[in-house]
Protein backbone atom coordinates (compact mmCIF):
# COMPACT_ATOMS: atom_id res chain seq x y z
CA UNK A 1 25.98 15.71 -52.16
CA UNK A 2 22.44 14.56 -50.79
CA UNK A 3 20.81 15.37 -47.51
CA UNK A 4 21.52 12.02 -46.87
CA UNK A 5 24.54 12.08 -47.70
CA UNK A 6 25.23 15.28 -45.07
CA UNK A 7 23.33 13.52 -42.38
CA UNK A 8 26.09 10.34 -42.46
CA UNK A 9 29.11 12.40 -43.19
CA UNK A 10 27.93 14.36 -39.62
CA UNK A 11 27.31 12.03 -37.98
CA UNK A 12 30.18 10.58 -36.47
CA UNK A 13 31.27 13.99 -34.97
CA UNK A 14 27.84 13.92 -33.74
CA UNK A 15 28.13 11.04 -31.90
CA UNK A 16 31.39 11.45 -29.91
CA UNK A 17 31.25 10.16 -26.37
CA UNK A 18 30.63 13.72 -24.76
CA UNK A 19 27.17 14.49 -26.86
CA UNK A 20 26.05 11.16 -26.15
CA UNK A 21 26.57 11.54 -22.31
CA UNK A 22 24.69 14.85 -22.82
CA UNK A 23 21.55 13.15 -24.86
CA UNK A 24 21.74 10.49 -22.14
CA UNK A 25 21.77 12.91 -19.07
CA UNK A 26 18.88 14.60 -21.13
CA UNK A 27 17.13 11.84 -21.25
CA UNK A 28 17.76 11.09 -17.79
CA UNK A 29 16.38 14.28 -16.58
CA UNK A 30 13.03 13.81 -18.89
CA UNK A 31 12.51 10.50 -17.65
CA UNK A 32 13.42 11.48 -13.54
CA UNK A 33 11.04 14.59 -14.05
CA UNK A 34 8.16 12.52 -15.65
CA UNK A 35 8.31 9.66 -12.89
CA UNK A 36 9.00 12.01 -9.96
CA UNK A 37 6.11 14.48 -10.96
CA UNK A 38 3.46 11.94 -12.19
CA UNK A 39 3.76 9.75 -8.94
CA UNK A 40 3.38 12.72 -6.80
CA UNK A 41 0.51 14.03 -9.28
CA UNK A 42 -1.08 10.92 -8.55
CA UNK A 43 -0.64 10.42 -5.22
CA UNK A 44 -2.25 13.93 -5.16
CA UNK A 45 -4.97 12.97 -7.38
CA UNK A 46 -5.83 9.83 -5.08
CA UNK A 47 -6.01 11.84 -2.48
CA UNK A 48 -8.42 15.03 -3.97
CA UNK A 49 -10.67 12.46 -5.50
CA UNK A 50 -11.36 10.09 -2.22
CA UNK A 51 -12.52 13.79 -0.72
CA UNK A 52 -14.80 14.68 -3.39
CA UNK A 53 -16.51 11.09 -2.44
CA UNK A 54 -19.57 11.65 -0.60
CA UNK A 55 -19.53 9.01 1.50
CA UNK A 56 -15.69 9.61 2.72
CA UNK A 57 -16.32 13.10 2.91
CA UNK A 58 -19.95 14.62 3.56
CA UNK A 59 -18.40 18.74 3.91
CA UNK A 60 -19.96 19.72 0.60
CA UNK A 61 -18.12 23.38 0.46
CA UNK A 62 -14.69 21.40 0.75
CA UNK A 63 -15.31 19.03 -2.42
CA UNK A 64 -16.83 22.14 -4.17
CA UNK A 65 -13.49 23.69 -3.40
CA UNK A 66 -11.53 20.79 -4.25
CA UNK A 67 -13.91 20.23 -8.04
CA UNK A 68 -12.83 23.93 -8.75
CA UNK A 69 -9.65 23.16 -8.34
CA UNK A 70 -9.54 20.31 -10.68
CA UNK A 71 -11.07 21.96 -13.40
CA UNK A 72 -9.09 24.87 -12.62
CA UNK A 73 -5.91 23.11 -13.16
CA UNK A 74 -6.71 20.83 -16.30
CA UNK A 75 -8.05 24.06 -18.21
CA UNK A 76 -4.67 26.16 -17.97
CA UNK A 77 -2.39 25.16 -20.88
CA UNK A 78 0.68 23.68 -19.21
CA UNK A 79 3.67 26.32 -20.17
CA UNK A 80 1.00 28.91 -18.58
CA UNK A 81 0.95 26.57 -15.19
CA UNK A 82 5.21 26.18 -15.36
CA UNK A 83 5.51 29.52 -16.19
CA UNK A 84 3.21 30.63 -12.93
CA UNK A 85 4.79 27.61 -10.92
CA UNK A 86 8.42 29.40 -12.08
CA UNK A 87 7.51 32.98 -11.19
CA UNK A 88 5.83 32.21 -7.59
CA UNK A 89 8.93 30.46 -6.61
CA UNK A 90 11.32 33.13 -7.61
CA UNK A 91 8.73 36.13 -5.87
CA UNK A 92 8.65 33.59 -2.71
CA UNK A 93 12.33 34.01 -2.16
CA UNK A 94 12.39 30.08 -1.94
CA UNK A 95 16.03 28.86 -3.56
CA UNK A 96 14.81 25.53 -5.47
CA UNK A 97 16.49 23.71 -8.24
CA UNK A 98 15.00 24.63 -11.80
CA UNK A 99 14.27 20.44 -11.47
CA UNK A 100 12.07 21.19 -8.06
CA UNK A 101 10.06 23.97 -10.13
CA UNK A 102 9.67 21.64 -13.50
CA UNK A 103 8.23 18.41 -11.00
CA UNK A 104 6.29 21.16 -9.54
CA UNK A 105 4.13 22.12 -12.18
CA UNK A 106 3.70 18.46 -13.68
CA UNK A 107 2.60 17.22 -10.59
CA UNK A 108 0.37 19.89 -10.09
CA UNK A 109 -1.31 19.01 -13.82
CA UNK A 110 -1.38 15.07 -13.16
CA UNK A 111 -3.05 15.85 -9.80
CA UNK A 112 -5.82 17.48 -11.60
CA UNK A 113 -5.56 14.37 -14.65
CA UNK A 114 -5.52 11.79 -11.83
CA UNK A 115 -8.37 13.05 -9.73
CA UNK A 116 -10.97 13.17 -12.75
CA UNK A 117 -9.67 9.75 -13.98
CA UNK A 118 -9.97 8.14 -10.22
CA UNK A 119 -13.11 10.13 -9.76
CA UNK A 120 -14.59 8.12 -13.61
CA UNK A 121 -13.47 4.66 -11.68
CA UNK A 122 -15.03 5.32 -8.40
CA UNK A 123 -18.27 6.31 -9.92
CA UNK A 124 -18.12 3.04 -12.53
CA UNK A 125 -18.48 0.82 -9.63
CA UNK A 126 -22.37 0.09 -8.41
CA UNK A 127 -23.23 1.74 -5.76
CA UNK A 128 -24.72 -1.76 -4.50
CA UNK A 129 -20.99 -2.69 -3.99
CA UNK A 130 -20.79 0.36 -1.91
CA UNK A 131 -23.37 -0.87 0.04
CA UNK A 132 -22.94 -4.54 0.39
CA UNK A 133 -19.92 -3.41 1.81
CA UNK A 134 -20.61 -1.01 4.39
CA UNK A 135 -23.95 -3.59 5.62
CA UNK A 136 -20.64 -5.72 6.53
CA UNK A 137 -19.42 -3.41 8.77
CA UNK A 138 -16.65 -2.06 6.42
CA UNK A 139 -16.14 1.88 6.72
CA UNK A 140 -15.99 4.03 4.10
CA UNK A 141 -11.95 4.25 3.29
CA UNK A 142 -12.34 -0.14 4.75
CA UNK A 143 -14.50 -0.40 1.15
CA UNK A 144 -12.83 1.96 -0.95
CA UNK A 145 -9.58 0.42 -0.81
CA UNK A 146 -11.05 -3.35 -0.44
CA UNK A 147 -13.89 -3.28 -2.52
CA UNK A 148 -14.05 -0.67 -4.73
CA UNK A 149 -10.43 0.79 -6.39
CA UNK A 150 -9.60 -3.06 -6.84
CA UNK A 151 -12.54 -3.27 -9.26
CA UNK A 152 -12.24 0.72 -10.19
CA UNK A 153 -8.47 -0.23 -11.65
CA UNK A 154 -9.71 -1.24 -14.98
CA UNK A 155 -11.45 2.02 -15.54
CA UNK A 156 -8.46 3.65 -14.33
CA UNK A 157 -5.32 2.92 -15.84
CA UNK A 158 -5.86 3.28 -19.41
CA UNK A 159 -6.51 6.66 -19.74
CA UNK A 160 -4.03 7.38 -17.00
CA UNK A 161 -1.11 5.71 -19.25
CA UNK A 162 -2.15 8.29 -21.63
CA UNK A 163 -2.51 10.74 -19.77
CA UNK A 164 1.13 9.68 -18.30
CA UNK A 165 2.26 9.01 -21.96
CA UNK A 166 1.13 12.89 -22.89
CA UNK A 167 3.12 14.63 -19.75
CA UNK A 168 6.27 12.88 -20.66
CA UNK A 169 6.31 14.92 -23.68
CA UNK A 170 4.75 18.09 -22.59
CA UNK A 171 8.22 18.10 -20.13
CA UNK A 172 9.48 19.36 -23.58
CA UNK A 173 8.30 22.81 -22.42
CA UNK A 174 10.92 22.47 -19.21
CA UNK A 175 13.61 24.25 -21.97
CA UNK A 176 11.46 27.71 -21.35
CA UNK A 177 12.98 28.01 -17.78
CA UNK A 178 16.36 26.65 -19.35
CA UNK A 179 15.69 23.30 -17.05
CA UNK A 180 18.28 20.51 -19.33
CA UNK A 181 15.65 17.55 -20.81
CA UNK A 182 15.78 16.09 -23.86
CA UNK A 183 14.17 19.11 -26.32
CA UNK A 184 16.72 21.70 -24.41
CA UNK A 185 20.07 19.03 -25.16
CA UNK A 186 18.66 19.28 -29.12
CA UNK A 187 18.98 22.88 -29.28
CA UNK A 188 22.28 22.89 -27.45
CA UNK A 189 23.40 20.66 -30.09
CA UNK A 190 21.89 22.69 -33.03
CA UNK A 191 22.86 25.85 -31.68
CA UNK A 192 26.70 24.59 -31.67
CA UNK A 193 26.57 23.85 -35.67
CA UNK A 194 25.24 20.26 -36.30
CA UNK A 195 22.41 19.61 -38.33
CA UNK A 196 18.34 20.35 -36.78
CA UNK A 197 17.35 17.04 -38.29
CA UNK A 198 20.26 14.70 -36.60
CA UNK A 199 19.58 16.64 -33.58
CA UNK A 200 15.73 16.68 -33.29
CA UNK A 201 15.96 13.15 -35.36
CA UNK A 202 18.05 11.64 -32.19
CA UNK A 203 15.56 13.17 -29.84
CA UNK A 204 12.77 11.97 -31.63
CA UNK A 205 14.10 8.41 -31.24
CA UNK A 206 14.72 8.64 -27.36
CA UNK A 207 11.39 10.48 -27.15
CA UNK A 208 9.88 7.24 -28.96
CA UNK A 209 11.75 4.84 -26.51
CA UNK A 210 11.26 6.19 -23.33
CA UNK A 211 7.38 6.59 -24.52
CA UNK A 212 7.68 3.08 -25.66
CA UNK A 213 8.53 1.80 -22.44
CA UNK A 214 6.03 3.39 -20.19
CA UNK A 215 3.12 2.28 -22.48
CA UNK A 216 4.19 -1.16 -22.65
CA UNK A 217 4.46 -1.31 -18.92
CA UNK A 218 1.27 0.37 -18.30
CA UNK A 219 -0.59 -2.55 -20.49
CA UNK A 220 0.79 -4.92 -18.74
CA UNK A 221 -0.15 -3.54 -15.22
CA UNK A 222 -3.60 -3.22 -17.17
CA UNK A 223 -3.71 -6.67 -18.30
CA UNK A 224 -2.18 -8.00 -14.42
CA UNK A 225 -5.20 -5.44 -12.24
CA UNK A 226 -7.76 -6.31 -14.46
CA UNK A 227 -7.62 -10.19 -13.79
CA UNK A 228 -7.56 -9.13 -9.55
CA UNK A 229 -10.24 -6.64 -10.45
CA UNK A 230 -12.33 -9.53 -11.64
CA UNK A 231 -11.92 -12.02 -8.93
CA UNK A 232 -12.25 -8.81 -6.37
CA UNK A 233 -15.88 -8.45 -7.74
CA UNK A 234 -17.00 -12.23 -7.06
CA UNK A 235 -19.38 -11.82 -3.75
CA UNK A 236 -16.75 -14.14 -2.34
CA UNK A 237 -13.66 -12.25 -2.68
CA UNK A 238 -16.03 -9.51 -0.71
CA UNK A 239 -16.60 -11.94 2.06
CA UNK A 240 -13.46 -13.30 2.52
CA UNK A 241 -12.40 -9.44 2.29
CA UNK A 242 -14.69 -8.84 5.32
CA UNK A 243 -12.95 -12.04 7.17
């Protein structure tokens, strides 16, 4: 009998209705983890790279601080960061869900992502806009979010949807603190006596899907900011901005 053969003899004890809840929670739980931790890993990232701005904030020691951090942070492989993320919270005492650990440490390595990314789009726009801007009374946050990121977008999101893209798959590395995703359900399911390839094959496929589905929605938000980024940088969207 061929491999093939195996594979579709197996596979309809494979597929009974409780391992396909399990793949499905799985992939649940690597989609929930992704979202959750790259939205707050941006929302950090926003947030470290408007302080490093000169203009928003002139404390140079704090954006040195904050710059150290970043590179810091996107230097350290990222089962060295959940593996340190894991540890402090068990020597802190602190009683958190192995979920609360695993968003931990990807938001902590978007953050650092995020802020170089932002930082790129902030510095891509003239620094004439800047200044057009602030002559018309804007302040500095007033032409950052008005002027600037709407035009800053383009440079943004791209690499960010990788970026994105690449920590939905690194939550593969969630199964070293035994946290259930998608890579940890394939082992389960190996470990009880089905075949490696059916297992990691299935997983492969969800992988592919959910992966699918956040690229595809990430060009389309490209394609959507890109046209507001262009009418943002017509002198007239800046006045009527200033209206």
């Amino acid at each position: 009998m061929s491999a093939f053969e195996m594979l579709l003899e197996e596979a309809p004890r494979f597929f009974t209705w409780w391992n396909v809840i399990f793949l499905l929670r799985a992939a649940a739980n690597t989609l929930l983890l992704s979202v959750i931790g790259c939205a707050a890993g941006y929302l950090a990232g926003f947030t470290i790279a408007t302080l490093r701005l000169d203009r928003v904030n002139p404390f140079a020691p704090s954006r040195l601080v904050l710059t150290l951090l970043v590179e810091g942070l996107r230097r350290i492989p990222f089962l060295v960061l959940l593996l340190t993320v894991f540890f402090a919270f068990q020597l802190s005492g602190a009683e958190v869900g192995l979920f609360v650990i695993a968003a931990t440490a990807v938001a902590l390595r978007m953050s650092a992502l995020a802020a170089e990314n932002i930082r790129a789009g902030f510095e891509s726009i003239h620094r004439t806009q800047w200044e057009a801007a602030l002559v018309m009374n804007f302040s500095a946050l007033g032409a950052l979010g008005r002027v600037v990121l709407p035009q800053a977008w383009r440079v943004i999101l791209p690499p960010s949807t990788v970026h994105t893209l690449s920590m939905v798959k690194e939550t593969s590395l969630a199964v070293q603190i035994g946290f259930l995703e998608l890579t940890s359900a394939a082992r389960t399911l190996n470990q009880r006596g089905f075949s490696a390839l059916l297992c990691y094959g299935t997983v492969l496929l969800l992988y592919f899907v959910i992966s699918w589905s956040i690229g595809r929605f990430g060009r389309r938000l490209e394609a959507r900011l890109a046209t507001q980024g262009a009418t943002a940088a017509r002198p007239s969207a800046i006045l009527s901005a200033a209206g």
